[in-house]
PDB file of N, CA and C in Angstrom:
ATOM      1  N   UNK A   1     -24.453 -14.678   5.950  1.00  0.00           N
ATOM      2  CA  UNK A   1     -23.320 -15.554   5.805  1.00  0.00           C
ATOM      3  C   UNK A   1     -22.173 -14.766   5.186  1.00  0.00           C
ATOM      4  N   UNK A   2     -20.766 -15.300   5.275  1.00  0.00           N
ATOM      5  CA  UNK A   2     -19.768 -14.316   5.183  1.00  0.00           C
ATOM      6  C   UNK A   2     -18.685 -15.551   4.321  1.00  0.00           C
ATOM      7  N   UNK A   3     -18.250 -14.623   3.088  1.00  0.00           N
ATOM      8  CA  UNK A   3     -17.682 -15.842   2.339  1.00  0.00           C
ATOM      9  C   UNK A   3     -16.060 -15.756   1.996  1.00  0.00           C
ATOM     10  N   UNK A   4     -15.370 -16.135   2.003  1.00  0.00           N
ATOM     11  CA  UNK A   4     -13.887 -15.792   1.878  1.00  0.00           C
ATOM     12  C   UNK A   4     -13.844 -17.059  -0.146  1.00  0.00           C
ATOM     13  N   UNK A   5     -13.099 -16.589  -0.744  1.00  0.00           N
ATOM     14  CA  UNK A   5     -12.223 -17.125  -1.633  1.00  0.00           C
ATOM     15  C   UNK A   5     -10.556 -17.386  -1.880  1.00  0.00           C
ATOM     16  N   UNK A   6      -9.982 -18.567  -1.670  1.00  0.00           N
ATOM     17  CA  UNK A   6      -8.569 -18.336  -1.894  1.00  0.00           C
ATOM     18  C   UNK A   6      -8.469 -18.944  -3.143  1.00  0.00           C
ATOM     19  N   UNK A   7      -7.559 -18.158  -3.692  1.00  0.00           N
ATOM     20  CA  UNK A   7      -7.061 -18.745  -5.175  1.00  0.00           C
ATOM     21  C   UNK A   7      -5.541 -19.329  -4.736  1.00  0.00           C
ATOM     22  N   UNK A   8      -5.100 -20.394  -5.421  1.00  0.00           N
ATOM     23  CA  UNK A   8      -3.815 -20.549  -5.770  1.00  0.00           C
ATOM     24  C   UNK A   8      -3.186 -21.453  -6.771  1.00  0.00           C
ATOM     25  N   UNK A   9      -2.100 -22.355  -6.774  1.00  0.00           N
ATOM     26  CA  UNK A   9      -1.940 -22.883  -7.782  1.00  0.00           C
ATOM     27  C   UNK A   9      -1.836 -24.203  -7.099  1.00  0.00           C
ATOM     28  N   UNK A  10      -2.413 -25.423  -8.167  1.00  0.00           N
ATOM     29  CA  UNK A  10      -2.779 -26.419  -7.526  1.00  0.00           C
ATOM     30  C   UNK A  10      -2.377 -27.635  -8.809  1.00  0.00           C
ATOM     31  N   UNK A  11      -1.518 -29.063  -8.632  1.00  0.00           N
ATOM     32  CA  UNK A  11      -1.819 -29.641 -10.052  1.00  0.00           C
ATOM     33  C   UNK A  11      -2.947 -30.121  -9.533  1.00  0.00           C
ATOM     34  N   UNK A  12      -3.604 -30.158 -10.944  1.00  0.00           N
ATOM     35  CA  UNK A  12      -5.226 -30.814 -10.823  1.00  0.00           C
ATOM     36  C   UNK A  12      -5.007 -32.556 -10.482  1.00  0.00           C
ATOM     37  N   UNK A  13      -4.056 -33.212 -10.229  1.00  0.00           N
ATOM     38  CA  UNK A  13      -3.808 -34.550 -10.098  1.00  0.00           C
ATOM     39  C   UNK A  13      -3.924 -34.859  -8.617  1.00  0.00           C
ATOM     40  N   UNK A  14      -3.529 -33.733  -7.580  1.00  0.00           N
ATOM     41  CA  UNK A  14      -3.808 -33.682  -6.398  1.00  0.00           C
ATOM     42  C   UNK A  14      -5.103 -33.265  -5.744  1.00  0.00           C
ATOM     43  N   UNK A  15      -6.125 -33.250  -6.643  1.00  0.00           N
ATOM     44  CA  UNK A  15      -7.412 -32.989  -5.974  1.00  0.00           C
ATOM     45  C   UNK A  15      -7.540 -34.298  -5.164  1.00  0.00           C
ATOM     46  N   UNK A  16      -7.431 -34.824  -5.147  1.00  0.00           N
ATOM     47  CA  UNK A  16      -7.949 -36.469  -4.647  1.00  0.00           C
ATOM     48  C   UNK A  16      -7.285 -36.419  -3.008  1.00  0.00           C
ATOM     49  N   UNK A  17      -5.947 -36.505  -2.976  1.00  0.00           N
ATOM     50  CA  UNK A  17      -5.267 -35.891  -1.482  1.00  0.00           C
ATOM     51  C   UNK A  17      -5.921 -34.683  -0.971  1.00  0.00           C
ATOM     52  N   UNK A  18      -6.054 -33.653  -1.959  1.00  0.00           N
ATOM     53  CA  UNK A  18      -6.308 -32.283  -1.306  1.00  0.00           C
ATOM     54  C   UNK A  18      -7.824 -32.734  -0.286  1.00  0.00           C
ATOM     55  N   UNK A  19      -8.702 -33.129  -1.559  1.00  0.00           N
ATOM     56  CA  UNK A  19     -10.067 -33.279  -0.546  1.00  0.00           C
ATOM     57  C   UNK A  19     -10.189 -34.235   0.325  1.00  0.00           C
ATOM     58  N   UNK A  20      -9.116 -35.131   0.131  1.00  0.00           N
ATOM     59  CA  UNK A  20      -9.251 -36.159   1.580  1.00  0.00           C
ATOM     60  C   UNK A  20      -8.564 -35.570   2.267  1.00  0.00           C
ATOM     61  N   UNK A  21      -7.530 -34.892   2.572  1.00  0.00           N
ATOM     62  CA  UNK A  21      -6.941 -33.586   3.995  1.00  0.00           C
ATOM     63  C   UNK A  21      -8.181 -32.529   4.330  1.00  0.00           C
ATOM     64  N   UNK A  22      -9.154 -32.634   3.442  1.00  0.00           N
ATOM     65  CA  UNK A  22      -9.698 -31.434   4.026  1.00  0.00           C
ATOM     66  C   UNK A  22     -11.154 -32.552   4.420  1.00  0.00           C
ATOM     67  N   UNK A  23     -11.352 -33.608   3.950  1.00  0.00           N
ATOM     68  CA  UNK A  23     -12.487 -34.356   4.367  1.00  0.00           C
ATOM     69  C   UNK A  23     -12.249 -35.127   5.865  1.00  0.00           C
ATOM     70  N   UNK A  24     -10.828 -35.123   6.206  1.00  0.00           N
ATOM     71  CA  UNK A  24     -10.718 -36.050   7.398  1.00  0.00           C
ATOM     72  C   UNK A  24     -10.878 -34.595   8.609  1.00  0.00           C
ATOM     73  N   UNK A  25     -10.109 -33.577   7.863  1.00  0.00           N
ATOM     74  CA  UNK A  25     -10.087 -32.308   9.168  1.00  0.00           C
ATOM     75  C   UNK A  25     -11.618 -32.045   9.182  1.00  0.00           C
ATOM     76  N   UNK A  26     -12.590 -31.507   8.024  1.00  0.00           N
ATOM     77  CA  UNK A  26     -13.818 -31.365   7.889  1.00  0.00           C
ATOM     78  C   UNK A  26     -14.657 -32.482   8.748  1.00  0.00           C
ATOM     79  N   UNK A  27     -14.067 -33.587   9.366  1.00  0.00           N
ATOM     80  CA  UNK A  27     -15.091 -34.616  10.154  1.00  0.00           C
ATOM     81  C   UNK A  27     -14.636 -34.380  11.772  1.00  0.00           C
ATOM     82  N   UNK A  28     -13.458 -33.272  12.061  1.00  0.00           N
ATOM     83  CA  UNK A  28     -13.799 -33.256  13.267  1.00  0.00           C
ATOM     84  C   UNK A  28     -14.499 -31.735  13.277  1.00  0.00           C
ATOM     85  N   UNK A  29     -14.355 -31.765  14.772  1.00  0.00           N
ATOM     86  CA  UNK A  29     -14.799 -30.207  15.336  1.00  0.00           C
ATOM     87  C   UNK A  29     -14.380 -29.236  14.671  1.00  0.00           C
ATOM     88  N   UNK A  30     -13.481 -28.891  14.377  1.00  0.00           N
ATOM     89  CA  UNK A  30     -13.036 -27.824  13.441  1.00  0.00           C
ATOM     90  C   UNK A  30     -13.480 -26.744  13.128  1.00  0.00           C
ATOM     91  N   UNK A  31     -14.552 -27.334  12.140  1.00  0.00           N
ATOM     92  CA  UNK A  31     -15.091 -26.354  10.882  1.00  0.00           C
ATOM     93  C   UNK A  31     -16.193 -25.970  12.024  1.00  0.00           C
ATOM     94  N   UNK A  32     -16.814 -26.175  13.102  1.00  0.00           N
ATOM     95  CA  UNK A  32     -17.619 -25.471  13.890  1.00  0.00           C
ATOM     96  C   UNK A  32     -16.907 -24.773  14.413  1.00  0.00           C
ATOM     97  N   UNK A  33     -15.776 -24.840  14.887  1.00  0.00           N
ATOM     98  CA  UNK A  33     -14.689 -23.896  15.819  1.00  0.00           C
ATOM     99  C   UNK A  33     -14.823 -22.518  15.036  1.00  0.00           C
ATOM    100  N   UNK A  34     -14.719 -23.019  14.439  1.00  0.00           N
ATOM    101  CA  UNK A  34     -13.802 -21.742  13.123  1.00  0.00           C
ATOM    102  C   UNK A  34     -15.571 -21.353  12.575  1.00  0.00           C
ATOM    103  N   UNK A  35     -16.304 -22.071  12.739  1.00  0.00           N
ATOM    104  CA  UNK A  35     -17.802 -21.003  11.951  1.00  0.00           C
ATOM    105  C   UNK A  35     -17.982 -21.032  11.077  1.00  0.00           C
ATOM    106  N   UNK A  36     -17.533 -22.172  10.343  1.00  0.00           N
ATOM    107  CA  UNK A  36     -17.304 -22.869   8.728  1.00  0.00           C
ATOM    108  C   UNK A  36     -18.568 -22.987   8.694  1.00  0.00           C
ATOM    109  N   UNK A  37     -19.647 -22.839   7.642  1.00  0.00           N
ATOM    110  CA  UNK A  37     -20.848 -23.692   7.277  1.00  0.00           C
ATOM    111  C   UNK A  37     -21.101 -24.683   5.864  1.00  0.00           C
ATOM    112  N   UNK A  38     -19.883 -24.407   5.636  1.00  0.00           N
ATOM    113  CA  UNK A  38     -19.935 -24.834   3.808  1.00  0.00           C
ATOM    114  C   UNK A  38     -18.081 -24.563   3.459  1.00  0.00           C
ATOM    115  N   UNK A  39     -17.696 -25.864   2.689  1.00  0.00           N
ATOM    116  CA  UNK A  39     -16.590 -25.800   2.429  1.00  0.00           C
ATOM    117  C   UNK A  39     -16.450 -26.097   0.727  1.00  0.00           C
ATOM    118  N   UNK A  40     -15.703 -25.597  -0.403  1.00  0.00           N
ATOM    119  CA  UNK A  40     -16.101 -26.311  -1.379  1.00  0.00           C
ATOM    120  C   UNK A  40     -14.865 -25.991  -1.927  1.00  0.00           C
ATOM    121  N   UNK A  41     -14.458 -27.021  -2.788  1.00  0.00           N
ATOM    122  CA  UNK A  41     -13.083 -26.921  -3.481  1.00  0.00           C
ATOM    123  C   UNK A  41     -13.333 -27.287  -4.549  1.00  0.00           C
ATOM    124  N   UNK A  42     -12.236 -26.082  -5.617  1.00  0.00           N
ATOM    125  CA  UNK A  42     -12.362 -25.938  -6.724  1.00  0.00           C
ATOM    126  C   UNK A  42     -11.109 -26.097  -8.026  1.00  0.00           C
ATOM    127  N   UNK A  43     -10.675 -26.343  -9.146  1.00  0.00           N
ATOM    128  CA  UNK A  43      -9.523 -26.367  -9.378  1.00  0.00           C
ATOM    129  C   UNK A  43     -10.378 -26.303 -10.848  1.00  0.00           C
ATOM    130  N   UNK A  44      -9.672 -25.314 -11.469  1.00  0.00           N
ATOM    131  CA  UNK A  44      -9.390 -25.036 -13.104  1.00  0.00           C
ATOM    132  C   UNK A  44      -7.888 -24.798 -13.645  1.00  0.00           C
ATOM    133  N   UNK A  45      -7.423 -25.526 -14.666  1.00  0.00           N
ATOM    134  CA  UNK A  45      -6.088 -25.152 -15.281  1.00  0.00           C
ATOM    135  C   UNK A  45      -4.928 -25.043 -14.260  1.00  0.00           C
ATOM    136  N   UNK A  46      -4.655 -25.611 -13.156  1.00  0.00           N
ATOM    137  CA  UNK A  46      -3.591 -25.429 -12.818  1.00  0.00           C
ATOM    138  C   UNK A  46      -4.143 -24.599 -11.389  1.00  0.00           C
ATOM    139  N   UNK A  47      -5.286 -23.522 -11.363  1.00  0.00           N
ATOM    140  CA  UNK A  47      -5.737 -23.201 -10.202  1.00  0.00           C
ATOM    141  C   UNK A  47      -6.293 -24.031  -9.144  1.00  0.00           C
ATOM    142  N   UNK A  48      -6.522 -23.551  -8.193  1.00  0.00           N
ATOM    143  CA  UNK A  48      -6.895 -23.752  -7.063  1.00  0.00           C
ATOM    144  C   UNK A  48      -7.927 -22.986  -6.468  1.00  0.00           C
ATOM    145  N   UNK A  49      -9.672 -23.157  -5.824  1.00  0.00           N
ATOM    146  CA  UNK A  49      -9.943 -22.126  -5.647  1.00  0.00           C
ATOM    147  C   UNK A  49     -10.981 -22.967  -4.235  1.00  0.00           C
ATOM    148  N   UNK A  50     -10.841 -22.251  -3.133  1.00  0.00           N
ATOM    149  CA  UNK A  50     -11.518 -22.818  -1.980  1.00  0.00           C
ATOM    150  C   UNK A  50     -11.905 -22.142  -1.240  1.00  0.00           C
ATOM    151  N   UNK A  51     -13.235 -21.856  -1.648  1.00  0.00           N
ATOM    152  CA  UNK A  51     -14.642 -21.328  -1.288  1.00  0.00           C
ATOM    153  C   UNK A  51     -15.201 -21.886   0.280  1.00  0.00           C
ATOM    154  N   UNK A  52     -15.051 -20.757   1.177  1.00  0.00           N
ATOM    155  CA  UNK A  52     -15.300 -20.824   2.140  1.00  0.00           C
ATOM    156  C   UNK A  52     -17.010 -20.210   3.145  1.00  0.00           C
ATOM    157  N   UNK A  53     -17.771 -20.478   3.614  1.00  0.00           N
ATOM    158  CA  UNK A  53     -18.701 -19.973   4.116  1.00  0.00           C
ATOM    159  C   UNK A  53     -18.796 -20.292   5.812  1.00  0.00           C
ATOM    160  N   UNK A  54     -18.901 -18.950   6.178  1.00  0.00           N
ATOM    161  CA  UNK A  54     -18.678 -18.764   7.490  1.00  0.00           C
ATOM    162  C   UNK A  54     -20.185 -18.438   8.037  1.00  0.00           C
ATOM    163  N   UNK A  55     -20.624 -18.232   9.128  1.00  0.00           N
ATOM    164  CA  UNK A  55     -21.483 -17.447   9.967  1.00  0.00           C
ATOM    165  C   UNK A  55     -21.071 -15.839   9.936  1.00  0.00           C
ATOM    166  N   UNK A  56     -22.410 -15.492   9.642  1.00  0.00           N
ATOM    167  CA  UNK A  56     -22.111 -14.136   9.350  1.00  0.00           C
ATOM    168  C   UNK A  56     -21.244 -13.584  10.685  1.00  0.00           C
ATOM    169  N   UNK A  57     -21.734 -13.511  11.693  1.00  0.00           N
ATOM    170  CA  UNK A  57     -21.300 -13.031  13.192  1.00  0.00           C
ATOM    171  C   UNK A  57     -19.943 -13.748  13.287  1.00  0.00           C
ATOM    172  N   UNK A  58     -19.690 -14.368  12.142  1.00  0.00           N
ATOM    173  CA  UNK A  58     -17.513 -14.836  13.057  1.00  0.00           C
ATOM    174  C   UNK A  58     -16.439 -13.666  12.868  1.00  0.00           C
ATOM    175  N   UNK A  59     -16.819 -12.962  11.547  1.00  0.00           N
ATOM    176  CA  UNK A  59     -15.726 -11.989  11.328  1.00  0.00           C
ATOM    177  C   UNK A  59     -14.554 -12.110  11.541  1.00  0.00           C
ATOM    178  N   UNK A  60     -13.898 -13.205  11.797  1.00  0.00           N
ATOM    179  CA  UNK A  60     -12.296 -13.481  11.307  1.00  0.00           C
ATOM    180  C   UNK A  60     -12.227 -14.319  13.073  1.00  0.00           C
ATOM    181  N   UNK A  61     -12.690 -13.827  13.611  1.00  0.00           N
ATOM    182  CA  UNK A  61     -12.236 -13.972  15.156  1.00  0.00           C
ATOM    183  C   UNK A  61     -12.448 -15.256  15.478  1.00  0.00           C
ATOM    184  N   UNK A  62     -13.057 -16.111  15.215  1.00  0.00           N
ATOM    185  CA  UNK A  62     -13.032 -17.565  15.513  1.00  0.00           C
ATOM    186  C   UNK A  62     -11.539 -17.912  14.257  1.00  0.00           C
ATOM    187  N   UNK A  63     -11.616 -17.467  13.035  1.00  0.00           N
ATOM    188  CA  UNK A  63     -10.197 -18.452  12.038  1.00  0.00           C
ATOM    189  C   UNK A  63      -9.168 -18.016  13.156  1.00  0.00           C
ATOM    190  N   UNK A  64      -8.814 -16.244  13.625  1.00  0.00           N
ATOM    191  CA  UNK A  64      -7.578 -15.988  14.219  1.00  0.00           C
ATOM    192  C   UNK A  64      -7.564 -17.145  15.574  1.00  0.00           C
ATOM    193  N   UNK A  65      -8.578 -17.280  16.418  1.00  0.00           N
ATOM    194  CA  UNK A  65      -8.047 -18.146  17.766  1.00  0.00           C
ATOM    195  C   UNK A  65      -8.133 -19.861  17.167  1.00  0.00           C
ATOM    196  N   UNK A  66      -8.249 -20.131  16.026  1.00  0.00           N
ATOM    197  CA  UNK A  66      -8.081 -22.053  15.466  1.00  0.00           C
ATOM    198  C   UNK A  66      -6.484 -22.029  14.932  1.00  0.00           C
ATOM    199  N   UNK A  67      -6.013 -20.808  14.566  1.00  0.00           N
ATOM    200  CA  UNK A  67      -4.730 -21.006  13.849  1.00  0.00           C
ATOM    201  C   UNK A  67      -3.777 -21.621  14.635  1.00  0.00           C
ATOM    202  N   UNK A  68      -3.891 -21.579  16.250  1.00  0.00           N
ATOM    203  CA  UNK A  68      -3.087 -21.851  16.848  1.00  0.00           C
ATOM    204  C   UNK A  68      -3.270 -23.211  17.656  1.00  0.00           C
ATOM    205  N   UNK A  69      -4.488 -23.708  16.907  1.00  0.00           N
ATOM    206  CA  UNK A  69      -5.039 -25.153  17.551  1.00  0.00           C
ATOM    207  C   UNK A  69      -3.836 -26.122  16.571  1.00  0.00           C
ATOM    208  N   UNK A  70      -3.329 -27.327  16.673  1.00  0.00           N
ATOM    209  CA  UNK A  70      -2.463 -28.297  16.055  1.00  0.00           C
ATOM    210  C   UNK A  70      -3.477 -28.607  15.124  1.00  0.00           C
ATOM    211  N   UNK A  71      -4.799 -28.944  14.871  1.00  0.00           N
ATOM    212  CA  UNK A  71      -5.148 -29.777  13.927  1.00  0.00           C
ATOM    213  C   UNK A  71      -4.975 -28.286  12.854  1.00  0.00           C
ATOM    214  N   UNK A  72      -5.217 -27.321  13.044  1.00  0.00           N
ATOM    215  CA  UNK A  72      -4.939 -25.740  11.922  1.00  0.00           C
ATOM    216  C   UNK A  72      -3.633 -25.930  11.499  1.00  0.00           C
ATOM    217  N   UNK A  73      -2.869 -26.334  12.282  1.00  0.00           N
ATOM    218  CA  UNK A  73      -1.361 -25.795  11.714  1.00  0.00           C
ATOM    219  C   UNK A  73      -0.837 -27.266  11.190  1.00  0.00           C
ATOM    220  N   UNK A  74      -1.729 -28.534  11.609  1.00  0.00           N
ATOM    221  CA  UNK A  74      -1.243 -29.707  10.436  1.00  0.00           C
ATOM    222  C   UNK A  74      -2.039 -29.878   9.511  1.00  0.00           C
ATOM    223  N   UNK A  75      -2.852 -29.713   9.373  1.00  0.00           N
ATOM    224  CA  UNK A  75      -3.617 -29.256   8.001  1.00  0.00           C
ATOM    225  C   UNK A  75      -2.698 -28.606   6.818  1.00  0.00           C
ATOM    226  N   UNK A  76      -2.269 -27.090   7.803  1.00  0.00           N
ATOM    227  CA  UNK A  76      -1.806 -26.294   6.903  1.00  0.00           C
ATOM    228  C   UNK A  76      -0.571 -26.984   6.492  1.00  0.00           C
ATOM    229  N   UNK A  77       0.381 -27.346   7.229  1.00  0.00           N
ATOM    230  CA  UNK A  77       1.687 -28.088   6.718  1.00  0.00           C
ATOM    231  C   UNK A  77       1.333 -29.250   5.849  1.00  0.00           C
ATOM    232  N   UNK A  78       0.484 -30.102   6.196  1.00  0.00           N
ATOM    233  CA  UNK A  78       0.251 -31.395   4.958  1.00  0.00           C
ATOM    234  C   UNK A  78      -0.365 -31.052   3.443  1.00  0.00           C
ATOM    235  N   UNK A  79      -0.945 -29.493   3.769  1.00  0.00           N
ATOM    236  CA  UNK A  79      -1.481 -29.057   2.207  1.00  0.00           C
ATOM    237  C   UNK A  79      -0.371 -28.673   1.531  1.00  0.00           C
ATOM    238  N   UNK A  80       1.153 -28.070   2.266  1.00  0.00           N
ATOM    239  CA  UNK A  80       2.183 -27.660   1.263  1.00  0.00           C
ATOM    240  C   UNK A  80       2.488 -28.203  -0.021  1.00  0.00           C
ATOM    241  N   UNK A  81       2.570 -29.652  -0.249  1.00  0.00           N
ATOM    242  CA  UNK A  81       3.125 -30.278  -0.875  1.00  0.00           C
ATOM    243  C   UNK A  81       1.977 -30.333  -2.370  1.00  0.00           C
ATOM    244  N   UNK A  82       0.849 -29.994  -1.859  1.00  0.00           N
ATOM    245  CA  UNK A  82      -0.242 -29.714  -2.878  1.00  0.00           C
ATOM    246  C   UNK A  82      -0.889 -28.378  -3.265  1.00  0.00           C
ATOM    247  N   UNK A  83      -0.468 -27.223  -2.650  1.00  0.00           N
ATOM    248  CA  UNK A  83      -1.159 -26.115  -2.781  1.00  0.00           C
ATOM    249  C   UNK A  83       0.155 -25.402  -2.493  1.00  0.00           C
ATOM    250  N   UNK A  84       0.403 -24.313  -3.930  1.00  0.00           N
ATOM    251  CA  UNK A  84       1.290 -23.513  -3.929  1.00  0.00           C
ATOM    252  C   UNK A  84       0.517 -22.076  -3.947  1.00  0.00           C
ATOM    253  N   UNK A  85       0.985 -21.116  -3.543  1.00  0.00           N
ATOM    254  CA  UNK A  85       0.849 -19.546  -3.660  1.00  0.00           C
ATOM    255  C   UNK A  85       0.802 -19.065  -5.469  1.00  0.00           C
ATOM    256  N   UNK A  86      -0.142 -18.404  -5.387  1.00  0.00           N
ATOM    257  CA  UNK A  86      -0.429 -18.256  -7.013  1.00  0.00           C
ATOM    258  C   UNK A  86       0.795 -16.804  -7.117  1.00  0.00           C
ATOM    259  N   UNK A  87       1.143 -15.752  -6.119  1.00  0.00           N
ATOM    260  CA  UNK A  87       2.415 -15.227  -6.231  1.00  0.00           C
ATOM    261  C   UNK A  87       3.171 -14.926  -4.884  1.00  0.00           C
ATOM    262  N   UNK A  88       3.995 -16.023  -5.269  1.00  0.00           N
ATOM    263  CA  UNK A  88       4.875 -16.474  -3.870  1.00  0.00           C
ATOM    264  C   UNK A  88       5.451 -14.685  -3.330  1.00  0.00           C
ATOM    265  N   UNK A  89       6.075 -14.211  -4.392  1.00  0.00           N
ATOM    266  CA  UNK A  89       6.458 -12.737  -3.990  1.00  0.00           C
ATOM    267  C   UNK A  89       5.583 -12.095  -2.967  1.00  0.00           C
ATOM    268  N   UNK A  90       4.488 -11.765  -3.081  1.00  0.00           N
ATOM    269  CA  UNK A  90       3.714 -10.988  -1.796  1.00  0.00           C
ATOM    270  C   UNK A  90       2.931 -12.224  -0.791  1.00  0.00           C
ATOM    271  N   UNK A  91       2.614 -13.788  -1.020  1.00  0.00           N
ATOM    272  CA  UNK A  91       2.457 -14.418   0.079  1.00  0.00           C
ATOM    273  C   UNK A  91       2.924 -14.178   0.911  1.00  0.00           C
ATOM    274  N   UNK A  92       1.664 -14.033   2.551  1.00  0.00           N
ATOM    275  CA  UNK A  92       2.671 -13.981   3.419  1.00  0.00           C
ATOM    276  C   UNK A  92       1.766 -15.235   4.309  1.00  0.00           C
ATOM    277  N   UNK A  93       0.553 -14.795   4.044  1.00  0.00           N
ATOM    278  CA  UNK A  93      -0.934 -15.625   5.403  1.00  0.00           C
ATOM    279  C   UNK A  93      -1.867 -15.736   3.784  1.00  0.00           C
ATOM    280  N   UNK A  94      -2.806 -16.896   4.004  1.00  0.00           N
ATOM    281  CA  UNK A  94      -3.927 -17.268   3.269  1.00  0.00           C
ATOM    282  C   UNK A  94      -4.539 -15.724   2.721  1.00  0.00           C
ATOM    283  N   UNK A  95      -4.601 -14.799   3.417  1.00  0.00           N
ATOM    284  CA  UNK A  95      -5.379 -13.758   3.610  1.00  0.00           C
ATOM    285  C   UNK A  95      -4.521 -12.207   2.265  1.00  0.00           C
ATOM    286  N   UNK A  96      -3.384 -13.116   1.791  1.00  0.00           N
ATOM    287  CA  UNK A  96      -2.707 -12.227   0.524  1.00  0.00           C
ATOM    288  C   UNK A  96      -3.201 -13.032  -0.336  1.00  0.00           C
ATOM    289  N   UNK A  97      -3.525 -14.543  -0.416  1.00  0.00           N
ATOM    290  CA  UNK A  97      -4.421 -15.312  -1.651  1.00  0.00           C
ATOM    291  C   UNK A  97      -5.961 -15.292  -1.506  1.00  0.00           C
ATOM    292  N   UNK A  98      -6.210 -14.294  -1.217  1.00  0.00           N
ATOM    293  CA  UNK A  98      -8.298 -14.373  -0.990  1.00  0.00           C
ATOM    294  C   UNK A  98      -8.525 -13.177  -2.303  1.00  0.00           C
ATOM    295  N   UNK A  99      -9.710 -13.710  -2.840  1.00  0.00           N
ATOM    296  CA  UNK A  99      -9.812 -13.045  -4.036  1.00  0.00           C
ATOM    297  C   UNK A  99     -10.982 -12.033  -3.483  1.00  0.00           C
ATOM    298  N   UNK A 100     -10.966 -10.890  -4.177  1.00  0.00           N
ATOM    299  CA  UNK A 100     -11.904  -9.772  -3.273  1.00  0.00           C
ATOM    300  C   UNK A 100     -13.196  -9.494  -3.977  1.00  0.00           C
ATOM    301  N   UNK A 101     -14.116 -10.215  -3.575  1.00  0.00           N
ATOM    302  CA  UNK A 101     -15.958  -9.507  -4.128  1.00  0.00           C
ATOM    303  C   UNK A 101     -15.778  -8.363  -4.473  1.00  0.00           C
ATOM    304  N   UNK A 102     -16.372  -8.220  -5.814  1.00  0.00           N
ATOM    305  CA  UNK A 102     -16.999  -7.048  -6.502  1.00  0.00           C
ATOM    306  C   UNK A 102     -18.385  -6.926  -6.977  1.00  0.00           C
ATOM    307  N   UNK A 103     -18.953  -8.752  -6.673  1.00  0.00           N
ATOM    308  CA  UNK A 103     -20.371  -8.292  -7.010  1.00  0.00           C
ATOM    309  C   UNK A 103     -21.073  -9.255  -6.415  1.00  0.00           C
ATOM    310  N   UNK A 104     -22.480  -8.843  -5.707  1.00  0.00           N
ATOM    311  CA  UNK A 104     -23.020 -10.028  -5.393  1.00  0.00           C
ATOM    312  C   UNK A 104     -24.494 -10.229  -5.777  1.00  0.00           C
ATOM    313  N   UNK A 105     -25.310 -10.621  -6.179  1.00  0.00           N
ATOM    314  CA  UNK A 105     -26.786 -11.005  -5.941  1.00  0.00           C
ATOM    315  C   UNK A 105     -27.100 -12.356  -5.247  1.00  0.00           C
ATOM    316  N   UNK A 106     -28.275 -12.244  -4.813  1.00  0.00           N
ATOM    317  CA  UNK A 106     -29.206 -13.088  -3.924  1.00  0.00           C
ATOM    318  C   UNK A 106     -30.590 -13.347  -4.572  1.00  0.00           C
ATOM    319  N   UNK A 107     -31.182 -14.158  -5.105  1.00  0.00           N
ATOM    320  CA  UNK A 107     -32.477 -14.267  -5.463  1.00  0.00           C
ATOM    321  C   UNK A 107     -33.268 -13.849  -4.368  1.00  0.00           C
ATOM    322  N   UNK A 108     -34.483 -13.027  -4.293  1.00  0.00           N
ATOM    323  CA  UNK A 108     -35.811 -13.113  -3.454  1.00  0.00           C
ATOM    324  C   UNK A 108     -36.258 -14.117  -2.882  1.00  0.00           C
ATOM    325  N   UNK A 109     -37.274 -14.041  -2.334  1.00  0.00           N
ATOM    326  CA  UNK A 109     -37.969 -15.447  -1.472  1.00  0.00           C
ATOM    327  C   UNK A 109     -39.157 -15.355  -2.281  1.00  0.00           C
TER     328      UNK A 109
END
């Protein structure tokens, strides 16, 4: 499995909208398009943090061909108003707010 993290800045008063935009898109096709297996949203102090789990085998190539589906790009426009860039200066794509693994373990079987 293959995991992405975005951080950003979020008021914690909008969790309630945030996860119902992502619970109504999360009930269609979507998150299979894209190779989603697990979605989870997070918010501390003002952050924002949304933990993504993919299929190992998507490697970006299913998110790049959904960006250009309408339900991707109204998603993304209806989250503006709740999810800001933690530094607007180098935002450009989700992919300048992904926080980068430095460590991982897995328990045994």
């Amino acid at each position: 499995m293959h995991s992405t993290l975005i951080v950003a800045k979020m008021d914690p008063a909008s969790s309630i909208d945030v996860a119902k935009l992502f619970g109504d898109f999360d009930r269609t096709e979507m998150p299979h398009r894209m190779g989603t297996r697990r979605r989870q949203l997070f918010s501390y102090r003002g952050l924002y943090f949304h933990l993504q789990d993919f299929d190992e085998n998507n490697g970006g190539e299913l998110i790049e061909e959904a960006k250009t589906d309408p339900r991707f790009v109204a998603i993304s426009q209806d989250l503006k108003p709740f999810i800001q860039a933690y530094d607007p200066e180098t935002w450009r794509s989700p992919a300048d707010a992904m926080a980068t693994r430095f460590y991982d373990w897995t328990a045994s079987s």
